[in-house]
PDB file of N, CA and C in Angstrom:
ATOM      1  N   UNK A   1       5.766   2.266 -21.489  1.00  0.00           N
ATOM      2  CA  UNK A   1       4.344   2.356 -21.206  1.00  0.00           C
ATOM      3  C   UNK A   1       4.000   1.674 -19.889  1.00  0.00           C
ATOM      4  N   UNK A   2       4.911   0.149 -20.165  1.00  0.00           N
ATOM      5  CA  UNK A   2       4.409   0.088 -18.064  1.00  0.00           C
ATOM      6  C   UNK A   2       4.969   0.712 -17.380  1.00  0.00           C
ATOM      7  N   UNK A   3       5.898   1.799 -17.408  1.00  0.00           N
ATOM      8  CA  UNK A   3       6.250   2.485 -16.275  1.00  0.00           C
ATOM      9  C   UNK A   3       5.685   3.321 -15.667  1.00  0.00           C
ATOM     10  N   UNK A   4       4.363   3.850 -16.891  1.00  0.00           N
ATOM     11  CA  UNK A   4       3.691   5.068 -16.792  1.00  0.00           C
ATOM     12  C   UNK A   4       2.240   3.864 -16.076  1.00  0.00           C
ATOM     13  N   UNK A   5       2.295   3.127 -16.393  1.00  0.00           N
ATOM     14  CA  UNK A   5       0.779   2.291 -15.501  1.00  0.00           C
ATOM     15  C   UNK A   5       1.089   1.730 -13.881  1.00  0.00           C
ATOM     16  N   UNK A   6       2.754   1.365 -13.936  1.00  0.00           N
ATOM     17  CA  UNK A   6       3.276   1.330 -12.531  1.00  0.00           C
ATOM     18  C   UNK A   6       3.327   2.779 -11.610  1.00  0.00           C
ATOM     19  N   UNK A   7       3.354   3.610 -12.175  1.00  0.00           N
ATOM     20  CA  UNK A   7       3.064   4.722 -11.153  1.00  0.00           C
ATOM     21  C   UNK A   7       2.072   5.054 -10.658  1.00  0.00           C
ATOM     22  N   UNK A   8       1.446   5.267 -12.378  1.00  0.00           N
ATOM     23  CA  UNK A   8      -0.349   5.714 -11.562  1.00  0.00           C
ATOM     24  C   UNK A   8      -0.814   4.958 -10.948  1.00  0.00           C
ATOM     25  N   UNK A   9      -0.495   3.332 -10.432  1.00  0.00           N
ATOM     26  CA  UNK A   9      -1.418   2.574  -9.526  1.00  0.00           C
ATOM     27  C   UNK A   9      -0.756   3.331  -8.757  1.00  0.00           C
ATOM     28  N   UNK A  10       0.755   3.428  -8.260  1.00  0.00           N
ATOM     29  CA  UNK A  10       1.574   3.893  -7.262  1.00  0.00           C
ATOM     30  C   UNK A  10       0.369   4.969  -6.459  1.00  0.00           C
ATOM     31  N   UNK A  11       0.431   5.795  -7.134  1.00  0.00           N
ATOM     32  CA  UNK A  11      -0.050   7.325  -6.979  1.00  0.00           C
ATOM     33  C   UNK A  11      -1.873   6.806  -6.618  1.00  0.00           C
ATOM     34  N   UNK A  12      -2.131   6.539  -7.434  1.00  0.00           N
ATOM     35  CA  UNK A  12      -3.681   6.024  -6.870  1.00  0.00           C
ATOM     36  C   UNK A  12      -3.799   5.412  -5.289  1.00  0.00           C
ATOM     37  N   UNK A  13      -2.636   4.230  -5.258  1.00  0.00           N
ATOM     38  CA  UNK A  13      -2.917   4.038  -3.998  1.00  0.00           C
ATOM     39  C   UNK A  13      -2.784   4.915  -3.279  1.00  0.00           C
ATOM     40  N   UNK A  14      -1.630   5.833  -3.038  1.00  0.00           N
ATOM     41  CA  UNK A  14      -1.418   6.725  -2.251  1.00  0.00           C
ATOM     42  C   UNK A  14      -2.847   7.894  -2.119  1.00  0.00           C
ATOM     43  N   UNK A  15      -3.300   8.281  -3.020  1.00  0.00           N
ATOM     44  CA  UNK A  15      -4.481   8.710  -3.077  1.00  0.00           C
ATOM     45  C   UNK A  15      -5.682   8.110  -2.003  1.00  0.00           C
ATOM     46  N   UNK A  16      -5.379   6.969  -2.189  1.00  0.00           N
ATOM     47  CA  UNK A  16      -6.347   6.009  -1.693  1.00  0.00           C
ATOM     48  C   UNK A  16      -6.514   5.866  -0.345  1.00  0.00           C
ATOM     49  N   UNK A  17      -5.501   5.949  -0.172  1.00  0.00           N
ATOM     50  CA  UNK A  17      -4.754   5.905   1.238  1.00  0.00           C
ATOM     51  C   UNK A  17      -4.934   7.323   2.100  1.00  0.00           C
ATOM     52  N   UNK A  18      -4.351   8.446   1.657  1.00  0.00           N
ATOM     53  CA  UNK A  18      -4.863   9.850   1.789  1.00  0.00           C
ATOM     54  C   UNK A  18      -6.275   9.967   2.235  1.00  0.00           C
ATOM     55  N   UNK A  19      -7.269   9.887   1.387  1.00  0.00           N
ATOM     56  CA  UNK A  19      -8.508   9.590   1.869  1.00  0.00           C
ATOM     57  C   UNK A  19      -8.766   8.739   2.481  1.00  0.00           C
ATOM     58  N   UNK A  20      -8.827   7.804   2.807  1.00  0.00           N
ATOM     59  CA  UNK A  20      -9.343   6.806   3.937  1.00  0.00           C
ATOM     60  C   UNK A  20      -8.467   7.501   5.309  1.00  0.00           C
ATOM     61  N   UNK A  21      -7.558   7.655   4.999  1.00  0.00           N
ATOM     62  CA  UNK A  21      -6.762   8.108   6.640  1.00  0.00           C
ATOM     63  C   UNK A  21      -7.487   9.762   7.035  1.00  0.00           C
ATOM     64  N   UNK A  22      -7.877  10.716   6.303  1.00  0.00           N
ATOM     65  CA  UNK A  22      -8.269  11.809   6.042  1.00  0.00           C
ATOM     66  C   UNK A  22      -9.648  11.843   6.638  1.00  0.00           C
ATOM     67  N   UNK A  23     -10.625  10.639   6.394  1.00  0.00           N
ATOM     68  CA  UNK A  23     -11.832   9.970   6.660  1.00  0.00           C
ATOM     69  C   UNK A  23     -11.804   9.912   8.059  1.00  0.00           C
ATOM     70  N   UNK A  24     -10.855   8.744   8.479  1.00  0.00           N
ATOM     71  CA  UNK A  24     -10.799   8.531   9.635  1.00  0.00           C
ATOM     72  C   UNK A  24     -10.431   9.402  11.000  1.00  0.00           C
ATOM     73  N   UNK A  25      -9.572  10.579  10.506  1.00  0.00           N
ATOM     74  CA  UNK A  25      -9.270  11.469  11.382  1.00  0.00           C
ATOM     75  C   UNK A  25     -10.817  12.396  11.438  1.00  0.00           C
ATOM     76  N   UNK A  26     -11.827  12.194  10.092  1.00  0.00           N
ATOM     77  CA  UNK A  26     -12.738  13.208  10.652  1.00  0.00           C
ATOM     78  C   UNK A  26     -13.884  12.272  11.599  1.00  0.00           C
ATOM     79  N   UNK A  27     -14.156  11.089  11.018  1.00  0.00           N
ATOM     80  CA  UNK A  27     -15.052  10.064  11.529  1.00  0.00           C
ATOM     81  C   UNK A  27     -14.702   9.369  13.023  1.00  0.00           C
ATOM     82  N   UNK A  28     -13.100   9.161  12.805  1.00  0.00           N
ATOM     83  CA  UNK A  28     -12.758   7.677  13.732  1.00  0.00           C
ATOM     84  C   UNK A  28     -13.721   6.632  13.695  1.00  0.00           C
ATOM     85  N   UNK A  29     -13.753   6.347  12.336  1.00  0.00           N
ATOM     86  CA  UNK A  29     -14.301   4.922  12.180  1.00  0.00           C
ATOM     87  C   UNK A  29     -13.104   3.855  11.760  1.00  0.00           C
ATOM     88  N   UNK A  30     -12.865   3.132  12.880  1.00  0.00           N
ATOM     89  CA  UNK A  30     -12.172   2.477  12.516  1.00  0.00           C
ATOM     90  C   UNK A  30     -11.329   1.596  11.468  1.00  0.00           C
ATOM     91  N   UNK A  31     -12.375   1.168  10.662  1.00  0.00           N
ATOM     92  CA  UNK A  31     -12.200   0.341   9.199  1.00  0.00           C
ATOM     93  C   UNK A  31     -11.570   1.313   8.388  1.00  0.00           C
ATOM     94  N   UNK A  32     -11.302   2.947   8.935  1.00  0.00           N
ATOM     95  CA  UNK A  32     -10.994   3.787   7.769  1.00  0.00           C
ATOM     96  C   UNK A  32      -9.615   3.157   7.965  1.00  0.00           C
ATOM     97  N   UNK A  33      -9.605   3.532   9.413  1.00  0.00           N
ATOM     98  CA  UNK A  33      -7.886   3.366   9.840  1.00  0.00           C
ATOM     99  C   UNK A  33      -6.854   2.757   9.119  1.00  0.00           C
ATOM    100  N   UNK A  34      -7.606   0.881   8.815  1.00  0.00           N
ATOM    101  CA  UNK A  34      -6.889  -0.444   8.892  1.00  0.00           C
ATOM    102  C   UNK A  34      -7.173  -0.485   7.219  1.00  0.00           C
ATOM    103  N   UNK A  35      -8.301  -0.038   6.401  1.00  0.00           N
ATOM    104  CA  UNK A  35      -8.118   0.103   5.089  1.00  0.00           C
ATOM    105  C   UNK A  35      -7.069   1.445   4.628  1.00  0.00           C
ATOM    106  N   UNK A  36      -7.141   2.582   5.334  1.00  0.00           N
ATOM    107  CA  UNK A  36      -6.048   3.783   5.119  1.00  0.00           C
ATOM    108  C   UNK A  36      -4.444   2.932   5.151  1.00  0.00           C
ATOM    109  N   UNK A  37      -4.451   2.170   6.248  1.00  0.00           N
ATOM    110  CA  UNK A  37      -2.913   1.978   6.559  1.00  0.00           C
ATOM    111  C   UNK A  37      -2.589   0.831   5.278  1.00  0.00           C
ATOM    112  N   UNK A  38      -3.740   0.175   5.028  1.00  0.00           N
ATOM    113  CA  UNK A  38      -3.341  -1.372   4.082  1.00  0.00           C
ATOM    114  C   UNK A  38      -2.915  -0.428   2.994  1.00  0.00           C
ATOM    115  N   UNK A  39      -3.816   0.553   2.339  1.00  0.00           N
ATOM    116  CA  UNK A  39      -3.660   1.236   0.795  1.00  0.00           C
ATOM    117  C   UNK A  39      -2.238   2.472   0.956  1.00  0.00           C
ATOM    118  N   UNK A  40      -1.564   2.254   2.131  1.00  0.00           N
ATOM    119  CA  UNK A  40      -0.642   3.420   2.330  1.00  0.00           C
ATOM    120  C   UNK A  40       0.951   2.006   2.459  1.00  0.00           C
ATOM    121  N   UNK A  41       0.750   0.898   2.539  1.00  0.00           N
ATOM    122  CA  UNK A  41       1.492   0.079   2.700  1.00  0.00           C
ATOM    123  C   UNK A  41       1.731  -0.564   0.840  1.00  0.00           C
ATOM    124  N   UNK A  42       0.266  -0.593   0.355  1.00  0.00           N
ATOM    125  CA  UNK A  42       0.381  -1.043  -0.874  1.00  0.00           C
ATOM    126  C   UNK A  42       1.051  -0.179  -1.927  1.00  0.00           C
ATOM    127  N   UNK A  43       0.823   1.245  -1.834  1.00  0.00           N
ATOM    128  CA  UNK A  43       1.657   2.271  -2.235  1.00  0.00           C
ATOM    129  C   UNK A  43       3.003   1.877  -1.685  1.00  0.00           C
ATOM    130  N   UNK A  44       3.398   1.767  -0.520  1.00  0.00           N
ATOM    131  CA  UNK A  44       5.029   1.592  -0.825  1.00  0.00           C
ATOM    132  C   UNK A  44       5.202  -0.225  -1.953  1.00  0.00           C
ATOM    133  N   UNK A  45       4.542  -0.740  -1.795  1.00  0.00           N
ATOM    134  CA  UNK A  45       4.601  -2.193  -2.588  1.00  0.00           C
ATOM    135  C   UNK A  45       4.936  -1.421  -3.988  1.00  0.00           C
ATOM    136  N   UNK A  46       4.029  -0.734  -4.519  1.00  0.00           N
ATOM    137  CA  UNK A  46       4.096   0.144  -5.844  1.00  0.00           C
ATOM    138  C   UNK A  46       5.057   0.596  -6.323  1.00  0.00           C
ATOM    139  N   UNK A  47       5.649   1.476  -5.038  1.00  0.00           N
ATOM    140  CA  UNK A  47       6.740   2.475  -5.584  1.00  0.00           C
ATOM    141  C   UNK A  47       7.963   1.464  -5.840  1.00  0.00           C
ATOM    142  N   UNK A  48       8.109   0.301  -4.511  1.00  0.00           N
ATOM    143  CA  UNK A  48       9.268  -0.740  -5.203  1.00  0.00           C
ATOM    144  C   UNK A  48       9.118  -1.213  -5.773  1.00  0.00           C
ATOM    145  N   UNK A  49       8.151  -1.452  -6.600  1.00  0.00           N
ATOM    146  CA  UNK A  49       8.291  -2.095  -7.892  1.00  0.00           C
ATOM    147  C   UNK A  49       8.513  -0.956  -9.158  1.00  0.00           C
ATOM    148  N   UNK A  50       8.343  -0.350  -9.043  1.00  0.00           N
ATOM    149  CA  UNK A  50       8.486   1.021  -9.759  1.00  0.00           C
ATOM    150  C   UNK A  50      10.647   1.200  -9.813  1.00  0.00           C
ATOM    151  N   UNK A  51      10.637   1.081  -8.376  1.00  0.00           N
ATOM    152  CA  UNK A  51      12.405   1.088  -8.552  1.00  0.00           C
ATOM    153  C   UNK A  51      12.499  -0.273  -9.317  1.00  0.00           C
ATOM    154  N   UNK A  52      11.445  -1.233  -9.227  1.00  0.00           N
ATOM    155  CA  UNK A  52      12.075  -2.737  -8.839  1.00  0.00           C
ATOM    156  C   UNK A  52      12.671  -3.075 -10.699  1.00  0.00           C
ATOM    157  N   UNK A  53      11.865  -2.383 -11.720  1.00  0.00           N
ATOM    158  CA  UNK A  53      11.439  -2.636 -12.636  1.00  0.00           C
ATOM    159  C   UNK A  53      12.276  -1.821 -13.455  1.00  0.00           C
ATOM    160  N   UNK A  54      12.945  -0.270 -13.150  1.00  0.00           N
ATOM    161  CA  UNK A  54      13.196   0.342 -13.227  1.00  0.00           C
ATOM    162  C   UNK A  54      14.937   0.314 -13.074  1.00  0.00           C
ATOM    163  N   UNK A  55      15.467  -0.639 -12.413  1.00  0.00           N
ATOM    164  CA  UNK A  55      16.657  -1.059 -11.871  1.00  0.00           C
ATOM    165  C   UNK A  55      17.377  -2.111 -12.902  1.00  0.00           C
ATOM    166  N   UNK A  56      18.598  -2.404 -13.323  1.00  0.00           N
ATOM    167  CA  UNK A  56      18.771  -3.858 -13.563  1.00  0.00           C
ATOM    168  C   UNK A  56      19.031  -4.829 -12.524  1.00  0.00           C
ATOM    169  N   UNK A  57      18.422  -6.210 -12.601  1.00  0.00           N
ATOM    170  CA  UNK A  57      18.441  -6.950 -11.749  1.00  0.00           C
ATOM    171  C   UNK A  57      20.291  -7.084 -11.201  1.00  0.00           C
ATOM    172  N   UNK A  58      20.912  -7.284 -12.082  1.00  0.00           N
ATOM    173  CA  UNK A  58      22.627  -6.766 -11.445  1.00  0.00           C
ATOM    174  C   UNK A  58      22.910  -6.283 -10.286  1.00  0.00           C
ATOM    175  N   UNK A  59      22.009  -5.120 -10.270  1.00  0.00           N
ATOM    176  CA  UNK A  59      22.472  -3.995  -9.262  1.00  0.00           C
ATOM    177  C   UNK A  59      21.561  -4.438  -8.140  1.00  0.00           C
ATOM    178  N   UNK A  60      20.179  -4.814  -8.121  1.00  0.00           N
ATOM    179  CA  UNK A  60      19.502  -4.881  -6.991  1.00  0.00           C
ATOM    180  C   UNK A  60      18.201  -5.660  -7.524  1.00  0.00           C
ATOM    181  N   UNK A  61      17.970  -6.306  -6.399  1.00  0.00           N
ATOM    182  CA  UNK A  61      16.612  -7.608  -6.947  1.00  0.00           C
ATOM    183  C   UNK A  61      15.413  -7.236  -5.864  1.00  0.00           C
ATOM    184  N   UNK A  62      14.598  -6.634  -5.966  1.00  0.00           N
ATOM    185  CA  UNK A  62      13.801  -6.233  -4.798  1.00  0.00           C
ATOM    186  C   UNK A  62      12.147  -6.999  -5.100  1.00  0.00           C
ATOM    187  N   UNK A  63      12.304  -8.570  -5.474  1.00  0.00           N
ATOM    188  CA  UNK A  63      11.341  -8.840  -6.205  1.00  0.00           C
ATOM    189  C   UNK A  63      10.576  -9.373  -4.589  1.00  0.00           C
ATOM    190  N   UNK A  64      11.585  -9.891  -3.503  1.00  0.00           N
ATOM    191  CA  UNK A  64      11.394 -10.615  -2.688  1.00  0.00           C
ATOM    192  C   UNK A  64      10.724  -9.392  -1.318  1.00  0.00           C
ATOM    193  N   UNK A  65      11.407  -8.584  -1.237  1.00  0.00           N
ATOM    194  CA  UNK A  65      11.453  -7.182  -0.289  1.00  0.00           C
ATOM    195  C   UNK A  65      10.363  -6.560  -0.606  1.00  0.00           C
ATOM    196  N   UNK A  66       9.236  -6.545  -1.771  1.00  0.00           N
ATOM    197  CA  UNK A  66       8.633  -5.378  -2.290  1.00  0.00           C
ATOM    198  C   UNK A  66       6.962  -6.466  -1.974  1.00  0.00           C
ATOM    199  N   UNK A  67       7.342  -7.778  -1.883  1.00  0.00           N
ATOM    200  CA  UNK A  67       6.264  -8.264  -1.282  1.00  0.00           C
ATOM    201  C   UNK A  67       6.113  -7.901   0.341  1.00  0.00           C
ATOM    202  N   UNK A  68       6.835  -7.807   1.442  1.00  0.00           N
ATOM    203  CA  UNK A  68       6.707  -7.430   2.556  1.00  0.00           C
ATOM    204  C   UNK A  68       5.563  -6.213   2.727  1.00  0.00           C
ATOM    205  N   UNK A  69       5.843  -5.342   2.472  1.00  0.00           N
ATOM    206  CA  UNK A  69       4.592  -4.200   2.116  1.00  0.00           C
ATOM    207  C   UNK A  69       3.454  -4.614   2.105  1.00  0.00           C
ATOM    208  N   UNK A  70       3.015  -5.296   1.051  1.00  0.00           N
ATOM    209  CA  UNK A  70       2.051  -5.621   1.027  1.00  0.00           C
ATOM    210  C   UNK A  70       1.204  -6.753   1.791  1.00  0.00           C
ATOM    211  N   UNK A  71       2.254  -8.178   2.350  1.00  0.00           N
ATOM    212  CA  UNK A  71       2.063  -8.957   3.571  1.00  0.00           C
ATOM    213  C   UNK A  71       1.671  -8.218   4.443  1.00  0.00           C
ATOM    214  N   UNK A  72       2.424  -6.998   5.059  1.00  0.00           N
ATOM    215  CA  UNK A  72       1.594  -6.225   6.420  1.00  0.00           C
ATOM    216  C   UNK A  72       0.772  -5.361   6.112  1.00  0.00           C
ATOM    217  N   UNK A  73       0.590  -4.855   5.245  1.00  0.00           N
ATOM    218  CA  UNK A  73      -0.806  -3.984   4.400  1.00  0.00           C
ATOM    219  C   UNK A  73      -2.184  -5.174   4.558  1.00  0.00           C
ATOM    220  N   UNK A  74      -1.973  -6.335   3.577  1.00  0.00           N
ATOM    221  CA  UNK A  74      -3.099  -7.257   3.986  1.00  0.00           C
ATOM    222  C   UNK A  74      -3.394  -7.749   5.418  1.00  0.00           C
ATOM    223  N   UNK A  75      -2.274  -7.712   6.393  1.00  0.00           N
ATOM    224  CA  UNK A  75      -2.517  -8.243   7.458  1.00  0.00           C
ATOM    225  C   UNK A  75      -2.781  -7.040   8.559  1.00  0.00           C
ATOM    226  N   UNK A  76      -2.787  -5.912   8.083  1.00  0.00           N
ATOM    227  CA  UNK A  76      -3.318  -4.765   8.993  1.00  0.00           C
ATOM    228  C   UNK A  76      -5.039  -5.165   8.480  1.00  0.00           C
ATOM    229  N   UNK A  77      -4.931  -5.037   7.514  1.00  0.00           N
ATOM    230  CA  UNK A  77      -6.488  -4.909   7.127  1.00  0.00           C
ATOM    231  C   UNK A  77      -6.927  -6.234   7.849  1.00  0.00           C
ATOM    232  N   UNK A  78      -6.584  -7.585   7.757  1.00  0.00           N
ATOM    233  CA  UNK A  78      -7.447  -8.459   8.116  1.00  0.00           C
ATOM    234  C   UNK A  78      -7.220  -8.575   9.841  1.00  0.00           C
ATOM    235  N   UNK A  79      -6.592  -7.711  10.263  1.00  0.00           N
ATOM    236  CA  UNK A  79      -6.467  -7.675  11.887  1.00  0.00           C
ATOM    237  C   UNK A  79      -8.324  -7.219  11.731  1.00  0.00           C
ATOM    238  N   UNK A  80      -7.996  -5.324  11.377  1.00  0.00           N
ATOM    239  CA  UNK A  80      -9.117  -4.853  11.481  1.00  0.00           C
ATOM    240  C   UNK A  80     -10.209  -5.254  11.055  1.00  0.00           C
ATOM    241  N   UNK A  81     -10.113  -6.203  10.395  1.00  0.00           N
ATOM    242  CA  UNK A  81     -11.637  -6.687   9.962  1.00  0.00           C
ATOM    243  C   UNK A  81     -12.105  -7.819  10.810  1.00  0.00           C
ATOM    244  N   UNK A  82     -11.166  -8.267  11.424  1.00  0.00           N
ATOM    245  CA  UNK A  82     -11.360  -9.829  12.195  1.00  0.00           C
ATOM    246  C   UNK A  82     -11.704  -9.305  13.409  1.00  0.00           C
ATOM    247  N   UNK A  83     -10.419  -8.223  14.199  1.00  0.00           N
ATOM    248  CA  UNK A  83     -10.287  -8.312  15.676  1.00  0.00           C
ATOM    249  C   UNK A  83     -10.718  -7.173  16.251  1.00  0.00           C
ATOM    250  N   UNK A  84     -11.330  -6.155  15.387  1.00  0.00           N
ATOM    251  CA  UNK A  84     -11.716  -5.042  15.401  1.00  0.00           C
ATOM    252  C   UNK A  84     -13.083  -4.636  15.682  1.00  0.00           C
ATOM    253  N   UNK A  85     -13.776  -5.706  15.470  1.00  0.00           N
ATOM    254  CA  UNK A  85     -14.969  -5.496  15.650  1.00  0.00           C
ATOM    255  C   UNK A  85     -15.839  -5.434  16.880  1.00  0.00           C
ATOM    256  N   UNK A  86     -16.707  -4.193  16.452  1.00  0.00           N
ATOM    257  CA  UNK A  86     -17.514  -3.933  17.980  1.00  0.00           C
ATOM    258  C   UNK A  86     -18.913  -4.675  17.316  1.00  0.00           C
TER     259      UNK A  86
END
């Protein structure tokens, strides 16, 4: 049953992400950009945990690697929210 709740966030973000980047190509409003790229970074966070969980720790430990994603996902977004502004 969590495998089936680890995806659909998976898939949601990616969704999420889809639209905001989709947004931004029609708008070019910026904030779509830097929220599109954070929710397209958090989707890959998702999907490795999806392998991460999915794996035995034996074979591969991606507990440490699957945070990176999401470090530059939050830090795209707080560029654009900080340094972005007109």
């Amino acid at each position: 049953m969590s495998d089936l709740v680890f995806v659909l966030c998976a898939l949601t973000s990616l969704v999420v992400a889809v639209l905001l980047l989709r947004g931004y190509k029609r708008g070019r409003a910026r904030l779509l950009l830097w929220s599109g790229l954070c929710f397209l970074f958090m989707f890959l966070s998702n999907a490795m945990l999806v392998v991460d969980v999915n794996t035995p720790p034996e074979v591969i430990d991606l507990s440490f690697w699957r945070s990176v994603p999401t470090l530059i996902g939050v830090g795209l977004l707080l560029f654009g929210l900080i340094w972005d502004v007109r």
